[in-house]
PDB file of N, CA and C in Angstrom:
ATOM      1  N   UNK A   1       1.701  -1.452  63.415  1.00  0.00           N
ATOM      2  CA  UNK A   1       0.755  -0.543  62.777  1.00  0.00           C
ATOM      3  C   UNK A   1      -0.163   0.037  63.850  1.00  0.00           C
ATOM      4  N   UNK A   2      -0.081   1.172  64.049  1.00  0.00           N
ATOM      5  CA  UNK A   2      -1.257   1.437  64.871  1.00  0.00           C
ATOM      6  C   UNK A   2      -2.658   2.468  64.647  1.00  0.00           C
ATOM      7  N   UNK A   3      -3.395   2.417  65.315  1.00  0.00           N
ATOM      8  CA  UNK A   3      -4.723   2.273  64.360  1.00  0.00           C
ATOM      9  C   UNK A   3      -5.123   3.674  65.398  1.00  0.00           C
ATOM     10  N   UNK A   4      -5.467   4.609  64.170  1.00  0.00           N
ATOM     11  CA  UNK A   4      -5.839   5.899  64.516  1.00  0.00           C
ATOM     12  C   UNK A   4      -7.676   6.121  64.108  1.00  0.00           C
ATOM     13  N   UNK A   5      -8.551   6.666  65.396  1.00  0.00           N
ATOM     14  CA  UNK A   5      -9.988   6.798  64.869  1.00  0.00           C
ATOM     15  C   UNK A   5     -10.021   8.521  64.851  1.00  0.00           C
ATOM     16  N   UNK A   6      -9.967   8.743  63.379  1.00  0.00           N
ATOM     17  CA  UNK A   6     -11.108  10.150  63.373  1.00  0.00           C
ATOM     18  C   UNK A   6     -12.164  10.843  63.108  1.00  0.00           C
ATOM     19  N   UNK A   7     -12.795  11.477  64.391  1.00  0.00           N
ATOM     20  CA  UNK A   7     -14.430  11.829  63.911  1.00  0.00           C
ATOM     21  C   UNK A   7     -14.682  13.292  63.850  1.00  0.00           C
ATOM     22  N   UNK A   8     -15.763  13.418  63.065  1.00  0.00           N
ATOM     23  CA  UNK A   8     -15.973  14.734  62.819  1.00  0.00           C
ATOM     24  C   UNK A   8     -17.617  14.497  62.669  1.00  0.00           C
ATOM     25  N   UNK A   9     -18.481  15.699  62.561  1.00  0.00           N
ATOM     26  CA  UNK A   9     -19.590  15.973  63.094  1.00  0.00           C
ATOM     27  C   UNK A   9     -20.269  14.741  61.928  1.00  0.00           C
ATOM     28  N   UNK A  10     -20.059  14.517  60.302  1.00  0.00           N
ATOM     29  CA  UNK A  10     -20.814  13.435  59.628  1.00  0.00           C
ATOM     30  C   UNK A  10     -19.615  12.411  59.106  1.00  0.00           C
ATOM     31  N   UNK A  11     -18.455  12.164  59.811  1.00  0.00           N
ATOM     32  CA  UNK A  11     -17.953  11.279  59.255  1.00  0.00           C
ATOM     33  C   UNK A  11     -16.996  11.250  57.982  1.00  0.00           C
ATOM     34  N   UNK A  12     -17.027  12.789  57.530  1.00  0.00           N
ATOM     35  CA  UNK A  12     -16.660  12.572  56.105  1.00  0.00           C
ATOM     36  C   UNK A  12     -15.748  13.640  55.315  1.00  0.00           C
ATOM     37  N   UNK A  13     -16.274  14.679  55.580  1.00  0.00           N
ATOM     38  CA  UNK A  13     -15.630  16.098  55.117  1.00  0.00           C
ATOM     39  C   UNK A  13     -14.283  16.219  56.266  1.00  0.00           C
ATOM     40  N   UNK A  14     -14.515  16.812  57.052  1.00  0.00           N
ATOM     41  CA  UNK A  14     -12.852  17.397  58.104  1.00  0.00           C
ATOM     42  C   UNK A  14     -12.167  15.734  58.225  1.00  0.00           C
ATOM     43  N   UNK A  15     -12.662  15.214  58.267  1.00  0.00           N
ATOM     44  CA  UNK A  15     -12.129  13.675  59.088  1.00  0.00           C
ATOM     45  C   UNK A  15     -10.990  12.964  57.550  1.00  0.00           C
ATOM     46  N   UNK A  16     -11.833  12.944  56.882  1.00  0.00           N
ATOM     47  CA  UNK A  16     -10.903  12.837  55.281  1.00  0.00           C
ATOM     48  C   UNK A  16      -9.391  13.615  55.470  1.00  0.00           C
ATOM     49  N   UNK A  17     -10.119  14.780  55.789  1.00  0.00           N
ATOM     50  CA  UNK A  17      -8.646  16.041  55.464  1.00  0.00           C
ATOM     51  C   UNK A  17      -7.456  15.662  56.717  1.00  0.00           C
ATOM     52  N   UNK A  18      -7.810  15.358  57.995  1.00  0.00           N
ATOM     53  CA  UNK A  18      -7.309  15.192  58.970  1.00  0.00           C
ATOM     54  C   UNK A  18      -6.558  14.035  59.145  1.00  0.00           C
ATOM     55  N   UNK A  19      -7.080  13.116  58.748  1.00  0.00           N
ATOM     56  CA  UNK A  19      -6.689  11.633  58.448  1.00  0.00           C
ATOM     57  C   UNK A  19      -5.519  11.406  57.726  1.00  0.00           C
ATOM     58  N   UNK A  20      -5.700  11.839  56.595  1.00  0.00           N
ATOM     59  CA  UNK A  20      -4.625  12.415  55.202  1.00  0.00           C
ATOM     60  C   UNK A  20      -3.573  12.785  55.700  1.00  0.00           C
ATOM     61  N   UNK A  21      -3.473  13.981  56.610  1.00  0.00           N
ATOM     62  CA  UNK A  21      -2.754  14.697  56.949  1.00  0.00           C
ATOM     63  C   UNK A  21      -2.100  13.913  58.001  1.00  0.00           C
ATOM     64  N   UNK A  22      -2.532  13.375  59.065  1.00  0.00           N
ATOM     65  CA  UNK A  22      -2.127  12.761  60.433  1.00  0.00           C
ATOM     66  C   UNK A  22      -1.114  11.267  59.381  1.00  0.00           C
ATOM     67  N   UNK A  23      -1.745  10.289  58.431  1.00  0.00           N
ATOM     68  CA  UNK A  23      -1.153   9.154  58.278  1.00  0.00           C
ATOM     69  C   UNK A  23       0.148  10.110  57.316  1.00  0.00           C
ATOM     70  N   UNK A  24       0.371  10.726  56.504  1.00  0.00           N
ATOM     71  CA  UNK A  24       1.504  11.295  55.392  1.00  0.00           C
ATOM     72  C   UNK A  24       2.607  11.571  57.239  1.00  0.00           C
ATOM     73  N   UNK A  25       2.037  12.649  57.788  1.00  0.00           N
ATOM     74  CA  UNK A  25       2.767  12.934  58.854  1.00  0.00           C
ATOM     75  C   UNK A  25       3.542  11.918  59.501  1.00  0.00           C
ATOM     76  N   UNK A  26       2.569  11.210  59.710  1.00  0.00           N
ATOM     77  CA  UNK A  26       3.508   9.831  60.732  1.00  0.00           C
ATOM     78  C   UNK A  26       4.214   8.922  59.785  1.00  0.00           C
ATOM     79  N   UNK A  27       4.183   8.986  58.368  1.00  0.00           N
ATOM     80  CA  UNK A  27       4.970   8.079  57.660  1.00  0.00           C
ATOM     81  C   UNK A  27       6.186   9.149  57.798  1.00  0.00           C
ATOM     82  N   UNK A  28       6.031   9.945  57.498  1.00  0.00           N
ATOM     83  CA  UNK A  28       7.530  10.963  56.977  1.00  0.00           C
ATOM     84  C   UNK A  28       8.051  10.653  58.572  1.00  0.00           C
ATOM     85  N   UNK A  29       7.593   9.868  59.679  1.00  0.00           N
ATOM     86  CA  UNK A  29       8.209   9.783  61.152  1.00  0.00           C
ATOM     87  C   UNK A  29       8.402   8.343  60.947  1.00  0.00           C
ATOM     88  N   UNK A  30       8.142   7.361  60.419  1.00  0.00           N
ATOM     89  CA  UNK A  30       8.780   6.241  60.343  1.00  0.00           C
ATOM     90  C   UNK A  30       7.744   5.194  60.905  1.00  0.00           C
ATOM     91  N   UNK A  31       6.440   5.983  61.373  1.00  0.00           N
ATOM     92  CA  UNK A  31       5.229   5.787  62.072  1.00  0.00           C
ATOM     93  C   UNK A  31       3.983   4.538  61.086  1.00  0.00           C
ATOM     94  N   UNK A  32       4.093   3.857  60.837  1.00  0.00           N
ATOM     95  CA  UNK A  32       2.754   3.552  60.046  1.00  0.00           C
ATOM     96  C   UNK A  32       1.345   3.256  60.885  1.00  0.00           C
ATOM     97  N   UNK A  33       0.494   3.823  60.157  1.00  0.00           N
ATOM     98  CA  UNK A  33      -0.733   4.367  60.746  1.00  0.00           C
ATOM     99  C   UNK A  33      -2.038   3.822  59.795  1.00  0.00           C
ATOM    100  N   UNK A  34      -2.874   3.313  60.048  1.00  0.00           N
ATOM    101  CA  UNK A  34      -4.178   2.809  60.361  1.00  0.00           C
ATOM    102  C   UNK A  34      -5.222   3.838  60.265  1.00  0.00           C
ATOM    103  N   UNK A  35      -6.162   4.661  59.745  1.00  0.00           N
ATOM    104  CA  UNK A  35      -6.736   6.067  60.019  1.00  0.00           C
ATOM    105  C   UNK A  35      -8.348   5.255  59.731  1.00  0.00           C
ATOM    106  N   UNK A  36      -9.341   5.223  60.202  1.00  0.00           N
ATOM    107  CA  UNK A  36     -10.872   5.081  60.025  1.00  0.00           C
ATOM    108  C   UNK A  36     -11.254   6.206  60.208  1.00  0.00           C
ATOM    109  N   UNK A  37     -12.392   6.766  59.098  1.00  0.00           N
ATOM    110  CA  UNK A  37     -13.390   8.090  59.743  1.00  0.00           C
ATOM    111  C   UNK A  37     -14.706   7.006  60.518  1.00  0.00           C
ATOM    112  N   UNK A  38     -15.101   8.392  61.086  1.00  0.00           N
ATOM    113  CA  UNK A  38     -16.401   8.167  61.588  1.00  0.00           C
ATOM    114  C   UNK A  38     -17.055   9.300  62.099  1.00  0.00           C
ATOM    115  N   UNK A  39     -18.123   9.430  62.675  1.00  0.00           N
ATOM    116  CA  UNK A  39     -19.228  10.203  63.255  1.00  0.00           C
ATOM    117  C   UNK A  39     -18.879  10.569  64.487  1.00  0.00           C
ATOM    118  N   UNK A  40     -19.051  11.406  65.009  1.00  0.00           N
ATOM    119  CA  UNK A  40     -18.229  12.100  66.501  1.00  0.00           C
ATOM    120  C   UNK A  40     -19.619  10.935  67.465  1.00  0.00           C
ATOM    121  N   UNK A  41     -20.861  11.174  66.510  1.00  0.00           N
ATOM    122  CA  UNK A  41     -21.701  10.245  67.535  1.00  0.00           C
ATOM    123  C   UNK A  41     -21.479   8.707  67.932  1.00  0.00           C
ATOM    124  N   UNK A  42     -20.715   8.409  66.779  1.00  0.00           N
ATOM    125  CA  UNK A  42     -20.624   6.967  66.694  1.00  0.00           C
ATOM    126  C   UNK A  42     -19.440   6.920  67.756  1.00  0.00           C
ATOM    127  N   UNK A  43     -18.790   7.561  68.161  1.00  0.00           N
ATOM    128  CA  UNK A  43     -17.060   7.334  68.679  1.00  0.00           C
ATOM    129  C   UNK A  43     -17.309   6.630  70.176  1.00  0.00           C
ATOM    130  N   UNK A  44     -17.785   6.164  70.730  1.00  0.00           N
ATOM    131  CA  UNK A  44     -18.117   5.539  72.178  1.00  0.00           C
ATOM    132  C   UNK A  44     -18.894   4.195  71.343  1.00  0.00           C
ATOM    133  N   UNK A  45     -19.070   3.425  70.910  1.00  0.00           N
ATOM    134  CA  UNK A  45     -19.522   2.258  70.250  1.00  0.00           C
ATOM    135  C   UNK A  45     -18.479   1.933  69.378  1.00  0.00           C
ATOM    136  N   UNK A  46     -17.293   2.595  69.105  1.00  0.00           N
ATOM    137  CA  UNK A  46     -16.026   2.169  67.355  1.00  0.00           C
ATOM    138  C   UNK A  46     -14.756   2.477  68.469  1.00  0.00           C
ATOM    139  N   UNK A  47     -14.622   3.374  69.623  1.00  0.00           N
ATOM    140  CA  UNK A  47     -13.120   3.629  69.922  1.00  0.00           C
ATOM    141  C   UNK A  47     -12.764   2.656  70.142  1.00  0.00           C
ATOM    142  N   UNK A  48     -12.863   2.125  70.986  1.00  0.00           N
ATOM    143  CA  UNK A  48     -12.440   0.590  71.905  1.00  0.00           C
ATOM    144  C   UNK A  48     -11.427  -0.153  70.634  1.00  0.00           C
ATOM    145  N   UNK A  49      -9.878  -0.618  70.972  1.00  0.00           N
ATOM    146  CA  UNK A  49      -9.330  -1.019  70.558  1.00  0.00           C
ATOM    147  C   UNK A  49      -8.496  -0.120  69.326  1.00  0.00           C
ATOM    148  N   UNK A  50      -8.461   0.956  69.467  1.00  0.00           N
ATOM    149  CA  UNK A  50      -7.982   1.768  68.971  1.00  0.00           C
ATOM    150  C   UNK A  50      -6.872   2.563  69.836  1.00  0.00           C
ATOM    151  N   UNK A  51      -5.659   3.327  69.278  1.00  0.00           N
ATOM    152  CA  UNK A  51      -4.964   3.810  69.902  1.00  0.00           C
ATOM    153  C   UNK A  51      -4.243   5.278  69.705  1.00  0.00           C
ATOM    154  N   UNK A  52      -5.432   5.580  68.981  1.00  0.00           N
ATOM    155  CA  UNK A  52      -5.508   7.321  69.432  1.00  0.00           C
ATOM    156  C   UNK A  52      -7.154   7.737  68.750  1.00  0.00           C
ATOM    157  N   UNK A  53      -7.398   8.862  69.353  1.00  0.00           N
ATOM    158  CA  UNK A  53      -9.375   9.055  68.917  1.00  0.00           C
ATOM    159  C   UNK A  53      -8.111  10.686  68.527  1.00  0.00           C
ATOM    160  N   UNK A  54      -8.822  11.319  67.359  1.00  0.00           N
ATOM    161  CA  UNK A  54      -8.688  12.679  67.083  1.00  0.00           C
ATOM    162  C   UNK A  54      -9.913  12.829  66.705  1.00  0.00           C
ATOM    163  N   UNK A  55     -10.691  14.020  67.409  1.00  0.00           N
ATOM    164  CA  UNK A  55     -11.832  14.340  66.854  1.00  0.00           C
ATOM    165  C   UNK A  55     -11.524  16.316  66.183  1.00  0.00           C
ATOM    166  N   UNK A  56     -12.907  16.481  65.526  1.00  0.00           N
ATOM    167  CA  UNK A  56     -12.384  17.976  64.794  1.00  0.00           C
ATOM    168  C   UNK A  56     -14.070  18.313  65.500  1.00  0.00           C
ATOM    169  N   UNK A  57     -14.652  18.002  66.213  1.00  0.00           N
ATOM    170  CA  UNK A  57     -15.761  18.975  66.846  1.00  0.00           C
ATOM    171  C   UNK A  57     -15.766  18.820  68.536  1.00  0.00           C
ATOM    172  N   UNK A  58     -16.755  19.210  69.128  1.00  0.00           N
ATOM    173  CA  UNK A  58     -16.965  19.162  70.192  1.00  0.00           C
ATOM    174  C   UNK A  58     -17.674  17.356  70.866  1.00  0.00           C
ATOM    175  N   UNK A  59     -16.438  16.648  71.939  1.00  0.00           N
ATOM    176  CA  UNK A  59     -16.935  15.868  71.785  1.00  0.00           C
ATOM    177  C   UNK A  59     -16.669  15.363  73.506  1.00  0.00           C
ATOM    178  N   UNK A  60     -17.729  14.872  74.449  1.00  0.00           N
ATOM    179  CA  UNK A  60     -17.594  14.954  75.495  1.00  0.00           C
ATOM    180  C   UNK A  60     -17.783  13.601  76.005  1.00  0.00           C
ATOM    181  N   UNK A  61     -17.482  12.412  75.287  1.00  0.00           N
ATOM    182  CA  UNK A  61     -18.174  10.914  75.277  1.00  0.00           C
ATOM    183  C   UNK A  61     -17.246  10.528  76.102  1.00  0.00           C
ATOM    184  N   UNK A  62     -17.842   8.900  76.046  1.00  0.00           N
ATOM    185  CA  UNK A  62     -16.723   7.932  76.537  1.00  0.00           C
ATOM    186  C   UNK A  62     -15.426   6.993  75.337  1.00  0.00           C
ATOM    187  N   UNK A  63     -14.339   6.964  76.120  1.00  0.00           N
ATOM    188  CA  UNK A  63     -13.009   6.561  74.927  1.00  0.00           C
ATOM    189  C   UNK A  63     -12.755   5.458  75.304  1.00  0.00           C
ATOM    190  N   UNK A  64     -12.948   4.830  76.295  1.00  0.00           N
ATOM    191  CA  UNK A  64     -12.493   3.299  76.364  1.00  0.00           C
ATOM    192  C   UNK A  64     -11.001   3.585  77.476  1.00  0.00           C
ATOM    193  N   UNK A  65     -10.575   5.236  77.494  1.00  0.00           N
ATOM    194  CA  UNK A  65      -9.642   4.833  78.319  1.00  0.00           C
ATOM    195  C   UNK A  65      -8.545   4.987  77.034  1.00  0.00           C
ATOM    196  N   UNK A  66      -9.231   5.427  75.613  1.00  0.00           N
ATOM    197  CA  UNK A  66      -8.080   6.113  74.354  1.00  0.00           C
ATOM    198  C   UNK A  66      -7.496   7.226  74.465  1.00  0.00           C
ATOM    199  N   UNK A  67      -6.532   7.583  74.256  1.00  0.00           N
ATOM    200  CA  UNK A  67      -5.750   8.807  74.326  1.00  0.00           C
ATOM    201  C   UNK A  67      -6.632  10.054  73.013  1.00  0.00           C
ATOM    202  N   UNK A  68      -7.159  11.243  73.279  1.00  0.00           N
ATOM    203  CA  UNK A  68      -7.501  11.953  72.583  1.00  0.00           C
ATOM    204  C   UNK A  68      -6.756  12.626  72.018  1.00  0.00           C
ATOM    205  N   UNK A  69      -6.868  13.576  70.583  1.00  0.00           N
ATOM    206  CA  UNK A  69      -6.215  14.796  70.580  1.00  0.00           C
ATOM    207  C   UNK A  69      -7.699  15.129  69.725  1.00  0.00           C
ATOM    208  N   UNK A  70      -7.348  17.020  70.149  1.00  0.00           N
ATOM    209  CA  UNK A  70      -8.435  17.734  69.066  1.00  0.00           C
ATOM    210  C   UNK A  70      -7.830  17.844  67.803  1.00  0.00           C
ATOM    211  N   UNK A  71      -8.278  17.853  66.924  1.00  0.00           N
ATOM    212  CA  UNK A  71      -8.069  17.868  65.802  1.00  0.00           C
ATOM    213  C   UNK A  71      -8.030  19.152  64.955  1.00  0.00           C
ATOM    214  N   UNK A  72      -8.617  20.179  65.282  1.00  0.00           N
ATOM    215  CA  UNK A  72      -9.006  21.353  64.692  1.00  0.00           C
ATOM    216  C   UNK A  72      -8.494  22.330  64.056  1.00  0.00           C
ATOM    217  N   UNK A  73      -6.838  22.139  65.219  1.00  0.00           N
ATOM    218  CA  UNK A  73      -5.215  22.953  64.493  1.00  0.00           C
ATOM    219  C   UNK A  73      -5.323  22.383  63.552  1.00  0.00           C
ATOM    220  N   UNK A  74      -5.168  21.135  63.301  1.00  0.00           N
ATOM    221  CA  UNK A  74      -4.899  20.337  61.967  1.00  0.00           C
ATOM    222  C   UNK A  74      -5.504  21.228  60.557  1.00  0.00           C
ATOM    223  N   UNK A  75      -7.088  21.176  60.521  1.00  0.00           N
ATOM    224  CA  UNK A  75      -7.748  22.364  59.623  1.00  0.00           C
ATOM    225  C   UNK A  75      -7.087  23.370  59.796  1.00  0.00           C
ATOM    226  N   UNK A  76      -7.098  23.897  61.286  1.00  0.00           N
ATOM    227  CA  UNK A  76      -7.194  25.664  60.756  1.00  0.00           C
ATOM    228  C   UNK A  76      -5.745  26.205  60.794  1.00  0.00           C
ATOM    229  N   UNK A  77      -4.181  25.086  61.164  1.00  0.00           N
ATOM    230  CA  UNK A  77      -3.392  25.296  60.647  1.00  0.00           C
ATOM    231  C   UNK A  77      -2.717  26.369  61.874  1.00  0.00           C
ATOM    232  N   UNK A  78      -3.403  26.883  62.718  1.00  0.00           N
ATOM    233  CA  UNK A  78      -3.071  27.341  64.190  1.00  0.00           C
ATOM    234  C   UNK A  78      -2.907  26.535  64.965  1.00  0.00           C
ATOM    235  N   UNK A  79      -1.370  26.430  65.435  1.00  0.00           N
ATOM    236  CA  UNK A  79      -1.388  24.995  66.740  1.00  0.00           C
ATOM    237  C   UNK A  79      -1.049  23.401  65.644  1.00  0.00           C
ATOM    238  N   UNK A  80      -1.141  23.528  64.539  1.00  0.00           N
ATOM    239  CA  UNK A  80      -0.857  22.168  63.603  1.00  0.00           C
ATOM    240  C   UNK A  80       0.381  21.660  64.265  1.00  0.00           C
ATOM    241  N   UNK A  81       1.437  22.011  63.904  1.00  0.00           N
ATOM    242  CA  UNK A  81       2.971  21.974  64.489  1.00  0.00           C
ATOM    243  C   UNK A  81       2.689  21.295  65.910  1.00  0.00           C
ATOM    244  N   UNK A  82       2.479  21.670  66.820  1.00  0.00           N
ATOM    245  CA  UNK A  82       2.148  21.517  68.645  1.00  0.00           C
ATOM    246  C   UNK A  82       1.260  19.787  68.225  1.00  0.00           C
ATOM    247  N   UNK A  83       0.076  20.053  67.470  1.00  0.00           N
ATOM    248  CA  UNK A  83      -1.076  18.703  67.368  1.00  0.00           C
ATOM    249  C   UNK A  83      -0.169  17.586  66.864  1.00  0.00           C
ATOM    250  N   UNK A  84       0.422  18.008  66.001  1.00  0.00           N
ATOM    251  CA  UNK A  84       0.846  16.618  64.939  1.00  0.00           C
ATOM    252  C   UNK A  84       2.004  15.919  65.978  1.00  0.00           C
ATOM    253  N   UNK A  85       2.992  17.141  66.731  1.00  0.00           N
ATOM    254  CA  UNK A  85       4.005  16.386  67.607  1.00  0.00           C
ATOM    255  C   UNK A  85       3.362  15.698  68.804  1.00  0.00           C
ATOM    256  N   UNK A  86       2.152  16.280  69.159  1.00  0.00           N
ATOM    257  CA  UNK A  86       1.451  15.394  70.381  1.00  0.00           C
ATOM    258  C   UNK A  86       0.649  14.299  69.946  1.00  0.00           C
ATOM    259  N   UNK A  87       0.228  14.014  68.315  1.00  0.00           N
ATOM    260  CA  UNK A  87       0.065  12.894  68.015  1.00  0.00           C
ATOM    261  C   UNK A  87       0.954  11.587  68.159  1.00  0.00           C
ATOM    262  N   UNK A  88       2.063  12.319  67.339  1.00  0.00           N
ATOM    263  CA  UNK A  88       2.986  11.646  67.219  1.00  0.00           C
ATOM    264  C   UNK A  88       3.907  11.131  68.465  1.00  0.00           C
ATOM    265  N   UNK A  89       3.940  11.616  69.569  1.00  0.00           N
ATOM    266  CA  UNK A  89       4.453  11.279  70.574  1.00  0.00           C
ATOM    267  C   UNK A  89       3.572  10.448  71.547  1.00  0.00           C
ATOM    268  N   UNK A  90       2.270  10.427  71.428  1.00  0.00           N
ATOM    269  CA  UNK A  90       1.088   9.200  72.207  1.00  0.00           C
ATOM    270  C   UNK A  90       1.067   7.722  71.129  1.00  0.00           C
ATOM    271  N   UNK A  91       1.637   8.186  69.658  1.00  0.00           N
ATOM    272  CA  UNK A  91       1.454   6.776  69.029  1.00  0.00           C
ATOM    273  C   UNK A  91       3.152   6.087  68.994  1.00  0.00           C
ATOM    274  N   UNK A  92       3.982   7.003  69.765  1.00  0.00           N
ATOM    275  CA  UNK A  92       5.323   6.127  69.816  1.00  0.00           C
ATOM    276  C   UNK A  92       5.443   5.705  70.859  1.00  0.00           C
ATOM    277  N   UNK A  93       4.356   6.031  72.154  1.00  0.00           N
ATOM    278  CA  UNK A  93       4.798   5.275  73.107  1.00  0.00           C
ATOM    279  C   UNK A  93       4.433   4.038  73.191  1.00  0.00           C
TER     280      UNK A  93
END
């Protein structure tokens, strides 16, 4: 199982939608997935031990050394296709 963190500016609205979208995705890949929201502020105190950070705002912290992706294609559906396969290819390795 591997355990996906996503943040967005309060934790709750984009991060829901993104989450949704990222765990359905990686099941239809054979992938099972783990998804927590959180606060883009909180993400340097929660990444650690996690094994992918997707955030949907601007976020310039520290990851522990986690593999990022932006999240934002995901919403706006430009670049989705490109995001979801570069998710999906950092949580199969």
């Amino acid at each position: 199982m591997k355990k996906i963190l996503v943040a967005c500016g309060n934790g709750i609205a984009t991060s829901t939608v993104v989450a949704t979208k990222v765990k359905n995705y990686l099941a239809e890949h054979g992938v099972q997935a783990e998804t927590t929201q959180t606060k883009l502020m909180e993400v340097p105190g929660k990444v650690s031990g996690y094994d992918l950070l997707i955030t949907t705002g601007q976020f310039d912290g520290q990851t522990a050394g986690v593999p990022t992706v932006k999240g934002m294609p995901i919403l706006t559906g430009i670049g989705a296709d490109e995001t979801m396969q570069s998710i999906l290819d950092i949580v199969k390795e």
